[in-house]
PDB file of N, CA and C in Angstrom:
ATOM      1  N   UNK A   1      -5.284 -59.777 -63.565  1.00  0.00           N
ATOM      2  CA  UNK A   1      -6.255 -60.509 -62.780  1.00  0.00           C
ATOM      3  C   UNK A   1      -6.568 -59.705 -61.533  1.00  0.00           C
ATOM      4  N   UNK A   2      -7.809 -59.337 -60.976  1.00  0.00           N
ATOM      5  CA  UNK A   2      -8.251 -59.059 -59.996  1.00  0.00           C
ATOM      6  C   UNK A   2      -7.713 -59.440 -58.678  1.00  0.00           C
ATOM      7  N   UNK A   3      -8.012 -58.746 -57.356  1.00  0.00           N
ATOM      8  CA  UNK A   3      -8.065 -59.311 -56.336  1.00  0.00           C
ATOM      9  C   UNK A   3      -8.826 -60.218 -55.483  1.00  0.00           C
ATOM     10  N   UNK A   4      -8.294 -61.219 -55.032  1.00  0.00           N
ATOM     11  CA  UNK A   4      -9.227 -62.171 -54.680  1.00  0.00           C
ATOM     12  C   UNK A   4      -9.919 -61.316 -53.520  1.00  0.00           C
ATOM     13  N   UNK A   5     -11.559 -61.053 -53.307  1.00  0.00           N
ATOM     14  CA  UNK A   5     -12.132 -60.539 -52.655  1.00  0.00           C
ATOM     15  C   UNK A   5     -12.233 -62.021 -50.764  1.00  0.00           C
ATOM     16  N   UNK A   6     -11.737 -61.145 -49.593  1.00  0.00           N
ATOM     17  CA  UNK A   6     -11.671 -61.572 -48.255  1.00  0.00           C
ATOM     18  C   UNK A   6     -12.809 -61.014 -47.473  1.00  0.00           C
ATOM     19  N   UNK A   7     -13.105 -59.292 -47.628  1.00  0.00           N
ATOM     20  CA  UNK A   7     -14.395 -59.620 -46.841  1.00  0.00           C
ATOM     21  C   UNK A   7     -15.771 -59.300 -47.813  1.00  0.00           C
ATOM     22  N   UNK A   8     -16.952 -59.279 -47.568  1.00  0.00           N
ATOM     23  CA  UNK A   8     -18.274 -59.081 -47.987  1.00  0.00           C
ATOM     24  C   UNK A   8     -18.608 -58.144 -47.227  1.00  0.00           C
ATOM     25  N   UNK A   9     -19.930 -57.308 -47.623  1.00  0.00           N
ATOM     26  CA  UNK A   9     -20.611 -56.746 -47.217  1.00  0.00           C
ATOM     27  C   UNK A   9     -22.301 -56.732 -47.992  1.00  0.00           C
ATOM     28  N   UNK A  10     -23.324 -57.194 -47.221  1.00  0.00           N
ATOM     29  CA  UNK A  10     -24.177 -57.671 -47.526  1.00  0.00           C
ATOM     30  C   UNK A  10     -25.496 -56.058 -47.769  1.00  0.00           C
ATOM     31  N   UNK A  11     -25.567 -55.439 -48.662  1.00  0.00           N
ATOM     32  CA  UNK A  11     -26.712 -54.237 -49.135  1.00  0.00           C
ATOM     33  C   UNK A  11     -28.033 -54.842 -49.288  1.00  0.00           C
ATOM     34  N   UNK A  12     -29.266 -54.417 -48.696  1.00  0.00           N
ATOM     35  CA  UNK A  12     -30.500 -54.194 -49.286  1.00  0.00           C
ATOM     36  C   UNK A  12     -30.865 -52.824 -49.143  1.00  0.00           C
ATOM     37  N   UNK A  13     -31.724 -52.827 -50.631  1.00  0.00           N
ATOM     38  CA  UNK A  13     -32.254 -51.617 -50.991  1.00  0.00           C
ATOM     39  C   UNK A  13     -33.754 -51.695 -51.620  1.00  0.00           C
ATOM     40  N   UNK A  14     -34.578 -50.716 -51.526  1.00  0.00           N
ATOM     41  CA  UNK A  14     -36.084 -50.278 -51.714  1.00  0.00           C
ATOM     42  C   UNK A  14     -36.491 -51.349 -50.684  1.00  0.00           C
ATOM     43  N   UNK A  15     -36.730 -52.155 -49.719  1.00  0.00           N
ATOM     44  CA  UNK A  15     -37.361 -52.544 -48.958  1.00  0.00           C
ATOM     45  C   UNK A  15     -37.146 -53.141 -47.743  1.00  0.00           C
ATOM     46  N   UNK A  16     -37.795 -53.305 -46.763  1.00  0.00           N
ATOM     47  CA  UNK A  16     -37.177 -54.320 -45.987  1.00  0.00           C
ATOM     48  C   UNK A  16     -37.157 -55.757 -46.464  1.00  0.00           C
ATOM     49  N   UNK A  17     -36.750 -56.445 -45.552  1.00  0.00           N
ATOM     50  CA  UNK A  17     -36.232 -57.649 -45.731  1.00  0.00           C
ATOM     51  C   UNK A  17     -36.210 -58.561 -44.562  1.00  0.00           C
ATOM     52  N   UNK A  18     -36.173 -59.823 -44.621  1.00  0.00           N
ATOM     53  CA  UNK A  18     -35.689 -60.751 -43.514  1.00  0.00           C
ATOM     54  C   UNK A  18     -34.690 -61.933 -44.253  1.00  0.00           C
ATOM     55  N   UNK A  19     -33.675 -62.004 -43.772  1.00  0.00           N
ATOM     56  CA  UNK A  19     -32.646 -62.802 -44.330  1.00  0.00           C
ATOM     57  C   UNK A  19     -32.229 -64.080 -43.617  1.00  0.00           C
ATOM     58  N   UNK A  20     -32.246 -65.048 -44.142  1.00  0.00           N
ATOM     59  CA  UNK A  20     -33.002 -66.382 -43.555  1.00  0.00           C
ATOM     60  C   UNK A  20     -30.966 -67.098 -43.252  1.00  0.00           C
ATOM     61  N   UNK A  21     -30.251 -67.266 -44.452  1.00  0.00           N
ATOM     62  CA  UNK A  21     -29.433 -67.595 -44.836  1.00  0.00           C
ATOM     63  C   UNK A  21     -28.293 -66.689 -45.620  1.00  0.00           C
ATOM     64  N   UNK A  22     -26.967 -67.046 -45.495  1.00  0.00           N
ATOM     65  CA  UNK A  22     -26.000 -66.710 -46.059  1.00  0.00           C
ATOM     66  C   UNK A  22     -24.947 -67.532 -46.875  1.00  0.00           C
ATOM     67  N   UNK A  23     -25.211 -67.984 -47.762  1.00  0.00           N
ATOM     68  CA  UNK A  23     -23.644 -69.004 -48.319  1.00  0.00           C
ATOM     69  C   UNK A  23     -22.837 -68.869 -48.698  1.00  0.00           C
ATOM     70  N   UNK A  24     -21.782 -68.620 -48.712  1.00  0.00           N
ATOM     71  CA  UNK A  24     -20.361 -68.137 -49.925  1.00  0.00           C
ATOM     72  C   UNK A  24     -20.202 -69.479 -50.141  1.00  0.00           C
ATOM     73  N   UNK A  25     -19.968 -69.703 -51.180  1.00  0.00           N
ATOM     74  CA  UNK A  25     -19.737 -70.799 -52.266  1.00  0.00           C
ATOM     75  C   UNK A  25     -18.083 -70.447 -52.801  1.00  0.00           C
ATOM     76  N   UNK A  26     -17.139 -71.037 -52.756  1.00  0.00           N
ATOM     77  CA  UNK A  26     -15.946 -71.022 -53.692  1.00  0.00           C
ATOM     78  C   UNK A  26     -15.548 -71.936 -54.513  1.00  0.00           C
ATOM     79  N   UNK A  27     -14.782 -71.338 -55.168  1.00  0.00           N
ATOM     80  CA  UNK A  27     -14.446 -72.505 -56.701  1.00  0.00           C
ATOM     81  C   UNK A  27     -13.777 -73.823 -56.644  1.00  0.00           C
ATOM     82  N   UNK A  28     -13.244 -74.070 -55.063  1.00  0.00           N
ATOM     83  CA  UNK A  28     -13.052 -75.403 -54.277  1.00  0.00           C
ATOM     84  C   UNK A  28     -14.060 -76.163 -54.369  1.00  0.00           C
ATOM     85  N   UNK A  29     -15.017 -75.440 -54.196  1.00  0.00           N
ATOM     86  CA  UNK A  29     -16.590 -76.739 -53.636  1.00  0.00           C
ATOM     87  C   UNK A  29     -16.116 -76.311 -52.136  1.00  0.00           C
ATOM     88  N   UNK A  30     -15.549 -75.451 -51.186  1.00  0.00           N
ATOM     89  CA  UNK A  30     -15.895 -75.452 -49.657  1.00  0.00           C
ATOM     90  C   UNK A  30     -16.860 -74.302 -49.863  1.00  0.00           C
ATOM     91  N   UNK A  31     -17.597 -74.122 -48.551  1.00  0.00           N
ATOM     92  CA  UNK A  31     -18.258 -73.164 -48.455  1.00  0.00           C
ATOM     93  C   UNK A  31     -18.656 -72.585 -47.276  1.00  0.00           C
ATOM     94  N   UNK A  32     -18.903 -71.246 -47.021  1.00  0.00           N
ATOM     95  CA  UNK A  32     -18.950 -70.486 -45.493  1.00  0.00           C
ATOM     96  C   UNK A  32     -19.747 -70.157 -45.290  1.00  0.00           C
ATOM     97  N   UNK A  33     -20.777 -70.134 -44.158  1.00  0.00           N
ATOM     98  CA  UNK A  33     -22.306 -70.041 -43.745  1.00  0.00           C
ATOM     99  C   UNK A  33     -21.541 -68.829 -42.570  1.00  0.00           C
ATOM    100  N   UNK A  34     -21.880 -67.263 -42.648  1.00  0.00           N
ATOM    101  CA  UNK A  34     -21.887 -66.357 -41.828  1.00  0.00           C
ATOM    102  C   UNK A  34     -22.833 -66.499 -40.755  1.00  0.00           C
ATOM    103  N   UNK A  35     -22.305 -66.010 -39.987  1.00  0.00           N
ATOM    104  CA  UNK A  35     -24.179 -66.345 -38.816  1.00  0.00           C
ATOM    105  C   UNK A  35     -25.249 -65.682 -39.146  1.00  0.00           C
ATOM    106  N   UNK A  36     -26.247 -66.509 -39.001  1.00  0.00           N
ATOM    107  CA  UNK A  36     -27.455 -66.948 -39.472  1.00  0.00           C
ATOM    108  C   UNK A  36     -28.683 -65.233 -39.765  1.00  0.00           C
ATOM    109  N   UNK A  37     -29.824 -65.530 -39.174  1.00  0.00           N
ATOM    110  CA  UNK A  37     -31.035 -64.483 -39.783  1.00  0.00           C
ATOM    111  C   UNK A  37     -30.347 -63.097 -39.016  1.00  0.00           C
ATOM    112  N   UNK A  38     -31.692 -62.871 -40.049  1.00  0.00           N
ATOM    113  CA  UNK A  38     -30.574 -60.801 -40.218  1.00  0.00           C
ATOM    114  C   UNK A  38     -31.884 -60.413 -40.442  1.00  0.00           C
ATOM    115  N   UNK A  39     -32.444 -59.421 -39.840  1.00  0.00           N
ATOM    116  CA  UNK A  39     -33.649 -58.283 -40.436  1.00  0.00           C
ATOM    117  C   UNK A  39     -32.859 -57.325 -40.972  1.00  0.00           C
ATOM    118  N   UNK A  40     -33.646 -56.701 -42.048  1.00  0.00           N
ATOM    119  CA  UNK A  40     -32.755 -55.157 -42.693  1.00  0.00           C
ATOM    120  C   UNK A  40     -33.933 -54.305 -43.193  1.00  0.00           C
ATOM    121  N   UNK A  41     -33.482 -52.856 -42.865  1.00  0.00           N
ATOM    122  CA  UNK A  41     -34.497 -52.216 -42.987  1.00  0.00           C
ATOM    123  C   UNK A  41     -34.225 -51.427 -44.518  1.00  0.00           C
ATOM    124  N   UNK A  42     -34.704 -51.076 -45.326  1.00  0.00           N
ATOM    125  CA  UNK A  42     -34.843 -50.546 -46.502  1.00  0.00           C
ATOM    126  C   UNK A  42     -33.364 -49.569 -46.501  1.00  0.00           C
ATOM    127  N   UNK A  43     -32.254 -50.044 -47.334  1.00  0.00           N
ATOM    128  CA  UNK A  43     -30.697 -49.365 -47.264  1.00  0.00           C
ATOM    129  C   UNK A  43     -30.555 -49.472 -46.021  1.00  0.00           C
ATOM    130  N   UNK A  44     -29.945 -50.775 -45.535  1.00  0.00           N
ATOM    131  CA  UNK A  44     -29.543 -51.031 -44.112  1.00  0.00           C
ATOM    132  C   UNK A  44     -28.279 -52.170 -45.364  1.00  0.00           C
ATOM    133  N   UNK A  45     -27.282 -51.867 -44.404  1.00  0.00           N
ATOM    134  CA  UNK A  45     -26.316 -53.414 -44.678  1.00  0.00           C
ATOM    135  C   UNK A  45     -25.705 -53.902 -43.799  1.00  0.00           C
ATOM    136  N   UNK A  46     -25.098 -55.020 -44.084  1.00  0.00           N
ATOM    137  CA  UNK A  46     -24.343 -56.139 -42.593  1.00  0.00           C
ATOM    138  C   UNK A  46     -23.018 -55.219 -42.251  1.00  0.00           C
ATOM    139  N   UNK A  47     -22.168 -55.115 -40.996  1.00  0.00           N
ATOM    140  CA  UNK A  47     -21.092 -54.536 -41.244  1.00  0.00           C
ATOM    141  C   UNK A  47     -20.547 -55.849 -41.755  1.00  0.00           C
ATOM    142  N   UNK A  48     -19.116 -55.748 -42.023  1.00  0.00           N
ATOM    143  CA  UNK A  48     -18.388 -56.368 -43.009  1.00  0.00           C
ATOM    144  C   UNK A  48     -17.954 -57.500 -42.285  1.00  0.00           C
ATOM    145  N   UNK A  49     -18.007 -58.525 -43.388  1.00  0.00           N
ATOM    146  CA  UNK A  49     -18.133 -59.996 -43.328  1.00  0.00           C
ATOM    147  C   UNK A  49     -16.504 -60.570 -43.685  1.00  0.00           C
ATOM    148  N   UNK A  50     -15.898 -61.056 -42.507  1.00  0.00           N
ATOM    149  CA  UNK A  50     -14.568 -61.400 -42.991  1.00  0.00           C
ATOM    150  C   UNK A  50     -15.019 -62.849 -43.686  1.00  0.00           C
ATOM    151  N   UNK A  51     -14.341 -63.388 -44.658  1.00  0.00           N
ATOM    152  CA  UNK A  51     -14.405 -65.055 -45.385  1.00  0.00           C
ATOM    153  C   UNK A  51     -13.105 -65.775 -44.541  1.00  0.00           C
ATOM    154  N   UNK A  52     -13.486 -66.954 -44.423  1.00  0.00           N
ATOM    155  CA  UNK A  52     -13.025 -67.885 -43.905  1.00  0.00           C
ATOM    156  C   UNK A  52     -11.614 -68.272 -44.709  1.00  0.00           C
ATOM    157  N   UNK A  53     -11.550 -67.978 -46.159  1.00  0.00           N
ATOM    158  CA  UNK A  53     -10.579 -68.315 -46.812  1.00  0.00           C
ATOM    159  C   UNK A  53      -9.901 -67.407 -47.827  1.00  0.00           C
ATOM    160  N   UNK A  54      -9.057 -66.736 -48.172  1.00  0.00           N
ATOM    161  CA  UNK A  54      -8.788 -65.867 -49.624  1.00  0.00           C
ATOM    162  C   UNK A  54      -8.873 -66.755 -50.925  1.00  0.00           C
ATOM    163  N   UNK A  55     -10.084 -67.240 -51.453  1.00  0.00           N
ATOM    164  CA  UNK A  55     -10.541 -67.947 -52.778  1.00  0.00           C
ATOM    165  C   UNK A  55     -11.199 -67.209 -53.405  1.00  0.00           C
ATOM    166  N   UNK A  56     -11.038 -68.212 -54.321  1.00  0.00           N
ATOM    167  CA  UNK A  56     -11.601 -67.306 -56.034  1.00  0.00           C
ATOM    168  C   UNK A  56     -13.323 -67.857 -55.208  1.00  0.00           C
ATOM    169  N   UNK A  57     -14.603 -66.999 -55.293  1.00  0.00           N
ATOM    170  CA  UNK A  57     -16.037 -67.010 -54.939  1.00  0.00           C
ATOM    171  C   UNK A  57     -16.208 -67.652 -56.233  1.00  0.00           C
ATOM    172  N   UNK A  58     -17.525 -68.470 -56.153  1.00  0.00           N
ATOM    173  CA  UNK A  58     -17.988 -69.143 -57.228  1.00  0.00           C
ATOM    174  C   UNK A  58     -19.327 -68.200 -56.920  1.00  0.00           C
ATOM    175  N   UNK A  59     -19.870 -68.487 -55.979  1.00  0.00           N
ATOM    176  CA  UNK A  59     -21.426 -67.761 -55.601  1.00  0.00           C
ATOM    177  C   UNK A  59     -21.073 -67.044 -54.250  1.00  0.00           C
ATOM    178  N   UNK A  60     -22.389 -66.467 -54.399  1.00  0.00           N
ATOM    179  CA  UNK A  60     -22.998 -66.214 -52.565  1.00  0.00           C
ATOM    180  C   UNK A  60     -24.306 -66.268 -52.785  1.00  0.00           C
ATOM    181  N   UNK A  61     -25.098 -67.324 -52.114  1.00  0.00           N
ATOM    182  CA  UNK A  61     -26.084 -67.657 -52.158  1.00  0.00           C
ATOM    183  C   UNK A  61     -26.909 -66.939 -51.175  1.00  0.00           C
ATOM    184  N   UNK A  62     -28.273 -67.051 -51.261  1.00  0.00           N
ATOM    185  CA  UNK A  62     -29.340 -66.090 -50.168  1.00  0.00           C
ATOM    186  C   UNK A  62     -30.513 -67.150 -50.487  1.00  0.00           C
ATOM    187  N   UNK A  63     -30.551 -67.006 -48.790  1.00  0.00           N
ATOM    188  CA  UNK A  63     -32.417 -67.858 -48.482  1.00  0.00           C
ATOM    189  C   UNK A  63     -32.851 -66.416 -48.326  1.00  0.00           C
ATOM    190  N   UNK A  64     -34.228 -65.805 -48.717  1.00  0.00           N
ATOM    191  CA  UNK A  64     -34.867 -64.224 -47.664  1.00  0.00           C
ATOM    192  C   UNK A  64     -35.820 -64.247 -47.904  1.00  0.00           C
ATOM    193  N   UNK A  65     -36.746 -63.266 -47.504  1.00  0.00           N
ATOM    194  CA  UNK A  65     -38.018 -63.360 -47.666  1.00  0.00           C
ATOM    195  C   UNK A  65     -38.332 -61.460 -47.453  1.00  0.00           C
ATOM    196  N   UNK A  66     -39.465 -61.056 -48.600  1.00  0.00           N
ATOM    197  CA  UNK A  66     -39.575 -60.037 -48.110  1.00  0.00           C
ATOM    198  C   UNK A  66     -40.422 -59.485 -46.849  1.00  0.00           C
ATOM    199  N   UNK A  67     -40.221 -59.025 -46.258  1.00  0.00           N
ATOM    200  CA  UNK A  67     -41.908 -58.661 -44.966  1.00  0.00           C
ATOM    201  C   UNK A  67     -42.794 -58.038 -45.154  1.00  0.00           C
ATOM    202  N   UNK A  68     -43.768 -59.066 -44.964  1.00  0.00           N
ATOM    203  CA  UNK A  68     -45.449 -58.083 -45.190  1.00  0.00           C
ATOM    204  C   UNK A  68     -45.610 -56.500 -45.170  1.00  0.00           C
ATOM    205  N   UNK A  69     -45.939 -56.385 -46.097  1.00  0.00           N
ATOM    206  CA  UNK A  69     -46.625 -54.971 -46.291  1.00  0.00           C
ATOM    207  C   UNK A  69     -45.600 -54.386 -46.671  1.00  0.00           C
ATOM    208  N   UNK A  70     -44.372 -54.447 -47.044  1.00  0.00           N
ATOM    209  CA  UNK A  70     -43.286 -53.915 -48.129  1.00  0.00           C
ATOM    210  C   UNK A  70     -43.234 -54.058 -49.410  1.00  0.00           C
ATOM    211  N   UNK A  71     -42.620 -53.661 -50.347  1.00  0.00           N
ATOM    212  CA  UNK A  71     -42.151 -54.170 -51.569  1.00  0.00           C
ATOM    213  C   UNK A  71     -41.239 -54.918 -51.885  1.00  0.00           C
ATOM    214  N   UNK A  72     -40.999 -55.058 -52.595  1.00  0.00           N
ATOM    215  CA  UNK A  72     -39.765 -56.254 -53.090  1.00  0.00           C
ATOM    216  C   UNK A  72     -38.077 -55.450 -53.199  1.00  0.00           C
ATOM    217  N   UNK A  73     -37.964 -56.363 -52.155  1.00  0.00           N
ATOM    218  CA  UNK A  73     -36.101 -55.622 -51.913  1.00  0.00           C
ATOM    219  C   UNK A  73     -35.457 -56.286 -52.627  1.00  0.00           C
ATOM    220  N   UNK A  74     -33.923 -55.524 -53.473  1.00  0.00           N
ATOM    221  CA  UNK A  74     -33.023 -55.831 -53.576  1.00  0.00           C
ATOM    222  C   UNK A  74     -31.483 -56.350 -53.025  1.00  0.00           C
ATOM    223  N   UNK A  75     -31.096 -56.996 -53.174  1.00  0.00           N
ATOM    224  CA  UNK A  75     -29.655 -57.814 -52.449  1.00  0.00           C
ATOM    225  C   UNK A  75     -28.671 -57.391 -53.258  1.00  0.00           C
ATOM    226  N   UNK A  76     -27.553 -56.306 -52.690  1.00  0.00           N
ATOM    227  CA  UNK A  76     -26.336 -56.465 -53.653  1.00  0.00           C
ATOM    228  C   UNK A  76     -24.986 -56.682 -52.453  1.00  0.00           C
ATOM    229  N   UNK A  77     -24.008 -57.330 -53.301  1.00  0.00           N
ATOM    230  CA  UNK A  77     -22.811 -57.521 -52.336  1.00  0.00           C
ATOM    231  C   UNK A  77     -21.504 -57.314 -52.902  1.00  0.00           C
ATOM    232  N   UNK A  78     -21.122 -56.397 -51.998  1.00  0.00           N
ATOM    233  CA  UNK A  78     -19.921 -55.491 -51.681  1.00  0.00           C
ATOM    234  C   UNK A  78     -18.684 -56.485 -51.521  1.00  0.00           C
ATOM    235  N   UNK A  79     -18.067 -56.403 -52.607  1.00  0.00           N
ATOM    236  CA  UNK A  79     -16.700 -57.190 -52.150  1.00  0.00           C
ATOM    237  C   UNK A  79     -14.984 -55.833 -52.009  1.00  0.00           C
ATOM    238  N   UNK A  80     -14.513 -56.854 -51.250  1.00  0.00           N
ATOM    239  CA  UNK A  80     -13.463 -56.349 -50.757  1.00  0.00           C
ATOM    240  C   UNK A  80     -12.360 -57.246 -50.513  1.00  0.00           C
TER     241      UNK A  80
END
Protein backbone atom coordinates (compact mmCIF):
# COMPACT_ATOMS: atom_id res chain seq x y z
CA UNK A 1 0.00 0.00 0.00
CA UNK A 2 1.16 3.44 -0.80
CA UNK A 3 1.89 6.42 1.23
CA UNK A 4 -0.71 8.40 2.49
CA UNK A 5 0.06 11.69 0.57
CA UNK A 6 0.39 15.13 3.52
CA UNK A 7 1.37 17.82 1.28
CA UNK A 8 0.04 18.96 -2.40
CA UNK A 9 1.36 20.91 -4.84
CA UNK A 10 -0.95 22.56 -7.21
CA UNK A 11 0.70 22.63 -11.46
CA UNK A 12 -0.80 24.55 -14.36
CA UNK A 13 0.38 24.11 -17.68
CA UNK A 14 -0.13 25.59 -21.50
CA UNK A 15 -1.98 28.56 -20.06
CA UNK A 16 -2.77 30.94 -17.65
CA UNK A 17 -5.28 30.59 -15.29
CA UNK A 18 -7.29 32.12 -12.37
CA UNK A 19 -8.09 29.75 -9.56
CA UNK A 20 -11.22 30.54 -7.79
CA UNK A 21 -11.18 27.52 -5.20
CA UNK A 22 -9.33 24.65 -3.66
CA UNK A 23 -10.97 21.44 -1.94
CA UNK A 24 -9.28 18.33 -0.69
CA UNK A 25 -11.95 15.98 -0.13
CA UNK A 26 -10.99 12.73 2.09
CA UNK A 27 -12.42 9.36 2.43
CA UNK A 28 -13.86 10.60 5.99
CA UNK A 29 -16.29 13.04 4.29
CA UNK A 30 -13.92 16.03 6.14
CA UNK A 31 -12.55 18.35 3.91
CA UNK A 32 -9.74 21.25 3.59
CA UNK A 33 -10.26 24.55 1.75
CA UNK A 34 -6.37 25.99 1.28
CA UNK A 35 -6.55 29.76 1.04
CA UNK A 36 -8.54 30.97 -1.43
CA UNK A 37 -7.85 32.68 -5.38
CA UNK A 38 -4.51 32.12 -6.96
CA UNK A 39 -3.55 33.64 -10.51
CA UNK A 40 -0.97 31.30 -12.39
CA UNK A 41 0.88 32.04 -15.19
CA UNK A 42 1.38 29.30 -17.92
CA UNK A 43 3.89 26.43 -15.76
CA UNK A 44 3.62 28.44 -12.61
CA UNK A 45 2.66 26.18 -9.39
CA UNK A 46 1.52 26.82 -5.65
CA UNK A 47 4.56 26.23 -3.33
CA UNK A 48 3.59 23.25 -1.33
CA UNK A 49 0.40 22.79 0.39
CA UNK A 50 0.65 21.13 3.85
CA UNK A 51 -3.10 18.97 4.50
CA UNK A 52 -4.70 19.42 7.55
CA UNK A 53 -4.81 15.65 8.16
CA UNK A 54 -2.60 12.36 6.99
CA UNK A 55 -5.90 10.62 5.12
CA UNK A 56 -6.53 8.46 2.46
CA UNK A 57 -7.77 11.79 -0.44
CA UNK A 58 -10.98 10.88 -2.01
CA UNK A 59 -10.73 14.13 -4.41
CA UNK A 60 -9.26 17.56 -4.82
CA UNK A 61 -11.66 19.55 -6.24
CA UNK A 62 -11.09 23.01 -8.42
CA UNK A 63 -13.47 26.06 -9.06
CA UNK A 64 -11.03 28.13 -12.17
CA UNK A 65 -11.52 29.84 -14.90
CA UNK A 66 -9.30 30.36 -17.81
CA UNK A 67 -8.25 34.29 -18.66
CA UNK A 68 -9.20 36.02 -21.66
CA UNK A 69 -7.17 35.78 -24.51
CA UNK A 70 -5.35 32.44 -23.41
CA UNK A 71 -5.95 28.93 -24.12
CA UNK A 72 -7.21 26.33 -22.12
CA UNK A 73 -4.92 25.35 -19.13
CA UNK A 74 -4.28 22.29 -17.55
CA UNK A 75 -4.43 21.38 -13.59
CA UNK A 76 -2.20 18.60 -12.34
CA UNK A 77 -1.42 17.78 -8.60
CA UNK A 78 1.68 16.80 -7.08
CA UNK A 79 1.34 14.64 -4.13
CA UNK A 80 3.70 14.07 -1.44
Amino acid sequence: MGKIPTRLTIVVIDSDLEMHDINVVYVSGNSFKPTGRHFFRENSRTKVIELSKAEILRAVQFKYSNLPGGGRARVQVWMQ
